[in-house]
C-alpha atoms as a PDB file:
ATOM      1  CA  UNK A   1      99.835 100.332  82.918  1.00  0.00           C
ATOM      2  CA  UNK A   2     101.930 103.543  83.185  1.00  0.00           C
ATOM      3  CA  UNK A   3     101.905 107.094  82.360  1.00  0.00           C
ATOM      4  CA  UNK A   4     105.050 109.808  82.108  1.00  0.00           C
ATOM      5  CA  UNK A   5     104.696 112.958  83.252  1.00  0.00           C
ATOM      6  CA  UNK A   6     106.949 115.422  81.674  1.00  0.00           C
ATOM      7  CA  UNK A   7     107.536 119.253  82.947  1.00  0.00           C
ATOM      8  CA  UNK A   8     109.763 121.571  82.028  1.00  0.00           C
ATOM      9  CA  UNK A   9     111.990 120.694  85.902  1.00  0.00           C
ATOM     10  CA  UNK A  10     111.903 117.437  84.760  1.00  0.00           C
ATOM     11  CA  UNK A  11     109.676 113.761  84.665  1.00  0.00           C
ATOM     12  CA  UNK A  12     108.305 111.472  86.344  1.00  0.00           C
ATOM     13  CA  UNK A  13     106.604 108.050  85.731  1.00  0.00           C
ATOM     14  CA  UNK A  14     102.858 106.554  87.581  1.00  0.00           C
ATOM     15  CA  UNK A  15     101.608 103.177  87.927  1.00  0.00           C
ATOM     16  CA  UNK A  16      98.187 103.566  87.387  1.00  0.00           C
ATOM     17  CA  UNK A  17      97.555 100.231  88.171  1.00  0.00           C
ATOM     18  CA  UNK A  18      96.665  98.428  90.872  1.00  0.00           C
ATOM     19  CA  UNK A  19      97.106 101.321  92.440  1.00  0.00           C
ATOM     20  CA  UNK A  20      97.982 104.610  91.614  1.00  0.00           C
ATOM     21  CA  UNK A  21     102.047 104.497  92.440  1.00  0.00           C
ATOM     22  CA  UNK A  22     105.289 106.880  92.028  1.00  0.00           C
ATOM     23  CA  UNK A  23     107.788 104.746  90.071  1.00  0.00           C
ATOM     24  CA  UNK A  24     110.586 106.476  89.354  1.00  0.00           C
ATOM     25  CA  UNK A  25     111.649 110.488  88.756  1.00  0.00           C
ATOM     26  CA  UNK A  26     114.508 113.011  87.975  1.00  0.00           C
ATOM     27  CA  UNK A  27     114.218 117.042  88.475  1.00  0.00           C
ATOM     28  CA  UNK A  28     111.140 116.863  90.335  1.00  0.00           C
ATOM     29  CA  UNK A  29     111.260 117.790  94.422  1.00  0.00           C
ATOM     30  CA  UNK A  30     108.662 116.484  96.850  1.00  0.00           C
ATOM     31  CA  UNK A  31     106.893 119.672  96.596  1.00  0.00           C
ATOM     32  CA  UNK A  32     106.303 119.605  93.203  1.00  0.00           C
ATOM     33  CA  UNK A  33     105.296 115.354  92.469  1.00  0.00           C
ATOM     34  CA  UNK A  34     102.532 115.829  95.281  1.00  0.00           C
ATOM     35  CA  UNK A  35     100.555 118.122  92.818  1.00  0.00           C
ATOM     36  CA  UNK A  36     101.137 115.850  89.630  1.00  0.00           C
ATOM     37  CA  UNK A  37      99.965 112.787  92.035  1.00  0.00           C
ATOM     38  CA  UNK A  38      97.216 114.238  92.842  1.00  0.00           C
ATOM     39  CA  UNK A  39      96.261 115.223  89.071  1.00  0.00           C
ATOM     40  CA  UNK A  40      96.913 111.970  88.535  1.00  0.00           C
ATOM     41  CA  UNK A  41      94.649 110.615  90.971  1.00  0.00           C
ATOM     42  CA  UNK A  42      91.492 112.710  89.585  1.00  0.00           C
ATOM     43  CA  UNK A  43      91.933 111.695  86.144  1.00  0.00           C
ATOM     44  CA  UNK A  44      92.864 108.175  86.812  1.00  0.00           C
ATOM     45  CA  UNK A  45      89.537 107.059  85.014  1.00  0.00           C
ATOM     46  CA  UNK A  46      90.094 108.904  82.154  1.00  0.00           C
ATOM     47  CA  UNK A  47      93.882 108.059  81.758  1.00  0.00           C
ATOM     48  CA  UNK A  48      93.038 104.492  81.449  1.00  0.00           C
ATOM     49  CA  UNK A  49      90.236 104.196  79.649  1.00  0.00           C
ATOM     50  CA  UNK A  50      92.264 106.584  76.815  1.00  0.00           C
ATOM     51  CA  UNK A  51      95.792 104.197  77.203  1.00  0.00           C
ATOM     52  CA  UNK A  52      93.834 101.249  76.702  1.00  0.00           C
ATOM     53  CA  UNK A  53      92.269 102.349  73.163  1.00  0.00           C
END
């Protein structure tokens, strides 16, 4: 299971599963994925218990 992220510098695309991995991106520096992983990380839960409805 997988989520895009989308921003206005560009995307970027998470495993969620098994664990929480960066698979691929365009636009985005370092700087700014380690914020979206980490948002990512909190709401992991949520994100798939709402994909999997």
């Amino acid at each position: 299971m997988h989520i895009h992220v989308v921003s206005p510098d560009g995307e970027a695309k998470f495993w969620l599963e098994p664990t929480i991995s960066l698979a691929n991106f365009y636009g985005l520096t370092k700087k700014k994925l380690n914020p979206l992983r980490k948002t990512v990380e909190r709401h992991k839960n949520y994100l798939s218990s709402t994909l999997l409805i």
